[in-house]
C-alpha atoms as a PDB file:
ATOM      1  CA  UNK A   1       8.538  12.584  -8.568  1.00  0.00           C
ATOM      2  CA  UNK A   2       5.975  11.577  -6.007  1.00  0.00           C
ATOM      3  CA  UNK A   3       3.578  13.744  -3.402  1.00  0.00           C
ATOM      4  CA  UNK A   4       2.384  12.718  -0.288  1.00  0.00           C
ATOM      5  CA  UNK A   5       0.477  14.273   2.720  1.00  0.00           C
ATOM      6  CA  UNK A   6       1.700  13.513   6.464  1.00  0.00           C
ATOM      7  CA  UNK A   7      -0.801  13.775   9.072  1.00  0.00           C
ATOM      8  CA  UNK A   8       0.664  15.420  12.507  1.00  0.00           C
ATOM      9  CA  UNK A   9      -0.909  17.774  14.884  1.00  0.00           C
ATOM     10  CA  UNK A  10      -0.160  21.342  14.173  1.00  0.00           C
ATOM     11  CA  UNK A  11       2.445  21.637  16.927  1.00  0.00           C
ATOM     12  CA  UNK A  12       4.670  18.536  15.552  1.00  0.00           C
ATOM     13  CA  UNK A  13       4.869  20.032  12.584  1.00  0.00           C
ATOM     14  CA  UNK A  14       6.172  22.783  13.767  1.00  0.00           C
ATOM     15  CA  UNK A  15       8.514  21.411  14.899  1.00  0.00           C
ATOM     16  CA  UNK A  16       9.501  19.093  11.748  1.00  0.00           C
ATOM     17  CA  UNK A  17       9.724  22.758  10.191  1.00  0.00           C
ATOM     18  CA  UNK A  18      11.957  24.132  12.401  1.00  0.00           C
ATOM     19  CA  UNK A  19      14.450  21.205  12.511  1.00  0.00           C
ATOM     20  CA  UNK A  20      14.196  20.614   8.595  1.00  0.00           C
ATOM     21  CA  UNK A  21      12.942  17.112   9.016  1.00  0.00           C
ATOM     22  CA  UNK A  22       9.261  14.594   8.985  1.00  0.00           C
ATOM     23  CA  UNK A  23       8.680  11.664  11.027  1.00  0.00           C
ATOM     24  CA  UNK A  24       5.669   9.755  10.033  1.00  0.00           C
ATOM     25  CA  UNK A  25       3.315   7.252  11.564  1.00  0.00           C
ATOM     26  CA  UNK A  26       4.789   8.021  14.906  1.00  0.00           C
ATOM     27  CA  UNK A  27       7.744   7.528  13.998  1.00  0.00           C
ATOM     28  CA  UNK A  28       7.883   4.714  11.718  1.00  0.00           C
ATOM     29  CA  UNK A  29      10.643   3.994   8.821  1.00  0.00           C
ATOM     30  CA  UNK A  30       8.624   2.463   6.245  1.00  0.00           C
ATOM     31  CA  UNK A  31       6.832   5.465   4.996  1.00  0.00           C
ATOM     32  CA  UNK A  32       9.937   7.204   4.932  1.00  0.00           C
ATOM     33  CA  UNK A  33      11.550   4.980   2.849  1.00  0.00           C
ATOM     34  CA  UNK A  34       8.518   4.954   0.708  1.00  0.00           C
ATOM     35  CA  UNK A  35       9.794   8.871  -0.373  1.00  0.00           C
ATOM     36  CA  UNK A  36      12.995  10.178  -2.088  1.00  0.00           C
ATOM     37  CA  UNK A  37      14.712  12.984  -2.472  1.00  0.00           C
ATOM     38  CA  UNK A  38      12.857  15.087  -5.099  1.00  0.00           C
ATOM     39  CA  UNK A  39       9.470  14.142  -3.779  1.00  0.00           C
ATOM     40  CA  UNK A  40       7.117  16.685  -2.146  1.00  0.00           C
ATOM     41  CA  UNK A  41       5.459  16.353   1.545  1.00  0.00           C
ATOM     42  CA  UNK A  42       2.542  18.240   2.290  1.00  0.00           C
ATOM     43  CA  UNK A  43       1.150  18.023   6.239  1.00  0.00           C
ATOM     44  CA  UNK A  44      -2.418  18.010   7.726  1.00  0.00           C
ATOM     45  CA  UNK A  45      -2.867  18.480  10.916  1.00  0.00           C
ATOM     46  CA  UNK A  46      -6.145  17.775  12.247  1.00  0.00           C
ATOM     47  CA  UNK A  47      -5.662  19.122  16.054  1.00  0.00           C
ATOM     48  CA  UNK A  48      -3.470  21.766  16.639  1.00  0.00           C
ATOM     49  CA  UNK A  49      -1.603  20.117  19.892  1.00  0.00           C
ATOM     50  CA  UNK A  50      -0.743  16.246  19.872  1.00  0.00           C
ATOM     51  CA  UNK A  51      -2.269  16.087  23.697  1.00  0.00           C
ATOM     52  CA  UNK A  52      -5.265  18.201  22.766  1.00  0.00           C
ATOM     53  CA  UNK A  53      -8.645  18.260  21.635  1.00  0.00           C
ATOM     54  CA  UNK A  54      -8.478  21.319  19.660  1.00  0.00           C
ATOM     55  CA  UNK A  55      -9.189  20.924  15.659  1.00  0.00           C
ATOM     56  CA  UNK A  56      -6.925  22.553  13.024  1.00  0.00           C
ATOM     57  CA  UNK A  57      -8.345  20.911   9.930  1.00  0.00           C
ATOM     58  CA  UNK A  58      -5.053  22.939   8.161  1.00  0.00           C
ATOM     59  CA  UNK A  59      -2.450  21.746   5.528  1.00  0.00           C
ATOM     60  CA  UNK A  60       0.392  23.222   7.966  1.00  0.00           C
ATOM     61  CA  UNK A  61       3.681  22.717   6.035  1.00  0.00           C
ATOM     62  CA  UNK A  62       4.840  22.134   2.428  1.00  0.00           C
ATOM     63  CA  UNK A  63       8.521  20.909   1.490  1.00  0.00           C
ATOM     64  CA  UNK A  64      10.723  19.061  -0.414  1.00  0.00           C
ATOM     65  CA  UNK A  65      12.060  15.632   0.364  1.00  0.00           C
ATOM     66  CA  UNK A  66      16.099  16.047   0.534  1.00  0.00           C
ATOM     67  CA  UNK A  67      19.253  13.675   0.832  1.00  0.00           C
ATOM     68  CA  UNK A  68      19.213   9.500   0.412  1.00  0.00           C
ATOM     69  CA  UNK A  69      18.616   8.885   4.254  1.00  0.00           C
ATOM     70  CA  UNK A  70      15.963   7.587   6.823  1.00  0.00           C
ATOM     71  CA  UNK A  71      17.742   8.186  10.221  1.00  0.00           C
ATOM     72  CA  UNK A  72      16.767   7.182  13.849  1.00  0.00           C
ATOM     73  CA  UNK A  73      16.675  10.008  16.480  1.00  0.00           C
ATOM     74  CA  UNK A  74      17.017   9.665  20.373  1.00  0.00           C
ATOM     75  CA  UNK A  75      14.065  12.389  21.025  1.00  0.00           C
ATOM     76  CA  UNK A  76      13.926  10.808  24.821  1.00  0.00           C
ATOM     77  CA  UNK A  77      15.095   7.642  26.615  1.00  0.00           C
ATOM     78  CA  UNK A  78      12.968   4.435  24.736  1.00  0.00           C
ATOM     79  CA  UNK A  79      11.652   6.932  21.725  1.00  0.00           C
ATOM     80  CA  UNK A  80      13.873   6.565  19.159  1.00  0.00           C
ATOM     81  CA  UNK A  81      12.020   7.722  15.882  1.00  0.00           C
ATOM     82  CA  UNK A  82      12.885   7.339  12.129  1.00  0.00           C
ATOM     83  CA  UNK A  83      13.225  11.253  10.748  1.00  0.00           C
ATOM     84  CA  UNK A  84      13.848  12.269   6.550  1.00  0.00           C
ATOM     85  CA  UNK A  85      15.476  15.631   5.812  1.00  0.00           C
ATOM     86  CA  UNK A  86      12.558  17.956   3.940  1.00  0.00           C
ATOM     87  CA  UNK A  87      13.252  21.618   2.583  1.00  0.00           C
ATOM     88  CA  UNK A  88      10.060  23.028   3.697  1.00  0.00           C
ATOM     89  CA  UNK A  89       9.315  26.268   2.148  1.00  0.00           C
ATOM     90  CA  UNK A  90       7.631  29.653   3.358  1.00  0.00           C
ATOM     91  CA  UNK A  91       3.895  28.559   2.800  1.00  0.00           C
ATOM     92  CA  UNK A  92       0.502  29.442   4.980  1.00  0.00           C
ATOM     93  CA  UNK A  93      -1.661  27.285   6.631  1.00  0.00           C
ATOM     94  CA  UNK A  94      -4.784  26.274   4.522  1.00  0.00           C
ATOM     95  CA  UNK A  95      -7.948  25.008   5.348  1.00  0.00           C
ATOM     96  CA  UNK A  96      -8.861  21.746   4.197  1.00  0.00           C
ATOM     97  CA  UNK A  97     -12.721  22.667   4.222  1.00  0.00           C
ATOM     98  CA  UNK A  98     -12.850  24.769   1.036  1.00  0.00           C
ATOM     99  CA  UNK A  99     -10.497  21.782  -1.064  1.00  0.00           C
ATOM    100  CA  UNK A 100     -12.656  18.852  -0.071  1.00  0.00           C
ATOM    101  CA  UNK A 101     -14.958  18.318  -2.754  1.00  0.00           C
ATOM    102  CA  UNK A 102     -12.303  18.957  -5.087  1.00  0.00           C
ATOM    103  CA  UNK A 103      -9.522  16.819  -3.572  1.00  0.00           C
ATOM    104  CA  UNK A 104      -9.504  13.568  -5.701  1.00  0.00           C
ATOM    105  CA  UNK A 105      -8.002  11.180  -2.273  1.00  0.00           C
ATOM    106  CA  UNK A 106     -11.121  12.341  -0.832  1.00  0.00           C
ATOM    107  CA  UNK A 107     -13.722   9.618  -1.499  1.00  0.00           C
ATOM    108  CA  UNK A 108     -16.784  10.786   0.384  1.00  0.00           C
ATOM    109  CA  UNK A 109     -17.047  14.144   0.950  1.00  0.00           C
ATOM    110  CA  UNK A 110     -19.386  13.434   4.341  1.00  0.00           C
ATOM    111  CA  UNK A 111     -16.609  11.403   5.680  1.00  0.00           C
ATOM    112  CA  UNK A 112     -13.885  13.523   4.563  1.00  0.00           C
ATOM    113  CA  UNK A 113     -11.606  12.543   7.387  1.00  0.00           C
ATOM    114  CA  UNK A 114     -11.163   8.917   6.356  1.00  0.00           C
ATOM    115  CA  UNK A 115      -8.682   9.857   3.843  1.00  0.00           C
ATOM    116  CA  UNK A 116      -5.967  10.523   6.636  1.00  0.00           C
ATOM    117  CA  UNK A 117      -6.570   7.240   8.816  1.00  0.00           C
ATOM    118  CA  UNK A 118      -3.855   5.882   7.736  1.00  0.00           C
ATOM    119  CA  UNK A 119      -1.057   8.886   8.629  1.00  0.00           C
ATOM    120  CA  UNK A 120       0.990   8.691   5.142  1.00  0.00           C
ATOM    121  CA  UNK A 121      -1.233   8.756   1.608  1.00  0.00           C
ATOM    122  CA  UNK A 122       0.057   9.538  -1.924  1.00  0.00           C
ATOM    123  CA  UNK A 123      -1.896  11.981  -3.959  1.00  0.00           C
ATOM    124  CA  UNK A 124      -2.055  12.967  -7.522  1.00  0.00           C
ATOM    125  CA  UNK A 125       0.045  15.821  -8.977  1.00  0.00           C
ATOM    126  CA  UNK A 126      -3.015  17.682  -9.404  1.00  0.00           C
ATOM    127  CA  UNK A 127      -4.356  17.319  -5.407  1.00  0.00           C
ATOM    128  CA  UNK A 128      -0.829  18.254  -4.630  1.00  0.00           C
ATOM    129  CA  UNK A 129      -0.825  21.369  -6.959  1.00  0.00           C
ATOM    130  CA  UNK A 130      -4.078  22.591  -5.821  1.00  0.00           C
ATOM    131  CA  UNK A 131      -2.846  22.869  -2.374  1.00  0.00           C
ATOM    132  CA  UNK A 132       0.715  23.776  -3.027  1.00  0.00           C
ATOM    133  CA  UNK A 133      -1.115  27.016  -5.083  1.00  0.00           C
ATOM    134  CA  UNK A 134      -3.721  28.027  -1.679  1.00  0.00           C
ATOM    135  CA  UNK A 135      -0.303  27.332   0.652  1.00  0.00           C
ATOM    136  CA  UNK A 136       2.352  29.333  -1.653  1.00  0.00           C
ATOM    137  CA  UNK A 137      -0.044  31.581  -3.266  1.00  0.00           C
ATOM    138  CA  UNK A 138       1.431  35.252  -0.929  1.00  0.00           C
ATOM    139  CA  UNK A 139       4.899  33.913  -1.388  1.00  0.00           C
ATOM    140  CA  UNK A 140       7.104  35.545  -3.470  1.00  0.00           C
ATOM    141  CA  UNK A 141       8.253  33.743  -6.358  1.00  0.00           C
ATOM    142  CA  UNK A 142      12.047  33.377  -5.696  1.00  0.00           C
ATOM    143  CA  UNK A 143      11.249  31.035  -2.443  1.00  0.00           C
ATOM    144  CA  UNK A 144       9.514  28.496  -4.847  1.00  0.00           C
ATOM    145  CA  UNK A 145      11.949  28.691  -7.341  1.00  0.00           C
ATOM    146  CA  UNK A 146      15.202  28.416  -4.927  1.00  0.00           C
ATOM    147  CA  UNK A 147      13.293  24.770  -3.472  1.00  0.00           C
ATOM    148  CA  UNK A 148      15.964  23.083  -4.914  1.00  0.00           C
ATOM    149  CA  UNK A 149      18.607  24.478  -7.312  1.00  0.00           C
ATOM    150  CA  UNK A 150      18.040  22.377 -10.012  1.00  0.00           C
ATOM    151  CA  UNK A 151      14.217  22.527 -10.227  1.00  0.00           C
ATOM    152  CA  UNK A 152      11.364  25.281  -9.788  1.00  0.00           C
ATOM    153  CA  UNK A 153       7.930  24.134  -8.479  1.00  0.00           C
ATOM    154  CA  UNK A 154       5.491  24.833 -11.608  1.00  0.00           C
ATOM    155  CA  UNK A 155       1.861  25.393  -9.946  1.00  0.00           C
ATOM    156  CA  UNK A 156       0.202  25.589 -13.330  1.00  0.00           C
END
């Protein structure tokens, strides 16, 4: 089992959530097929609208990486995108601000931001748990532990 952040703006997320899928990289494969089913995604989003200025400096979205495939997707004539199925779970948005110092990917704390340049990083169990517990802390139990049938996230 593997965890990795995605970088998106706050409104692509969204709408990852709502279709049950990530892209990544603008829709590249390769860090797609990087993942696999049992592995966890966590997003940042450091704007809140893809054609905006506005910061969001929030981990947006948590969820499980589901199923074997990378698939392409016609989202308009000449974009044709490489999507993963993700179970993303009830979670809130969390501020990255108050993790920094404590987030291990996070070399230099003054230039925080670095750490996402590249749109797709691994991170340690214990970055990913630290979040996962400020996301999933208000929900109720039973969402974590239905994630996937066979396996209950522990946040220890």
């Amino acid at each position: 089992m593997r965890y990795w952040i995605g970088v998106a703006s706050k409104d692509h997320v969204a709408r990852g959530v709502a279709g049950g899928f990530c892209q990544l990289r603008h829709g590249k494969a390769a860090p797609l097929k990087r993942m696999q089913p049992g592995d966890w995604i966590v997003y940042y989003s450091p704007k809140i609208a893809f054609a905006g200025d506005a910061p969001c400096q929030e981990f947006t979205a948590i969820g499980e990486v589901i199923g074997d495939d990378v698939y392409s997707f016609e989202m308009a004539p000449g974009f044709v995108p490489f999507r993963r199925d993700i179970r993303f779970l009830a979670a809130r948005a969390t501020p990255i601000r108050p993790l920094i110092e404590r987030l291990s990917f996070i070399r230099d704390p003054k230039r925080w931001g670095y750490a996402f340049r590249f749109g797709h990083i691994e991170m340690t169990r214990a970055d990913f748990e630290l979040i996962a517990s400020r996301m999933l802390g208000d929900v109720p139990e039973a969402t974590v532990e239905n994630a996937h049938p066979q396996r209950s996230l522990a946040l220890a």
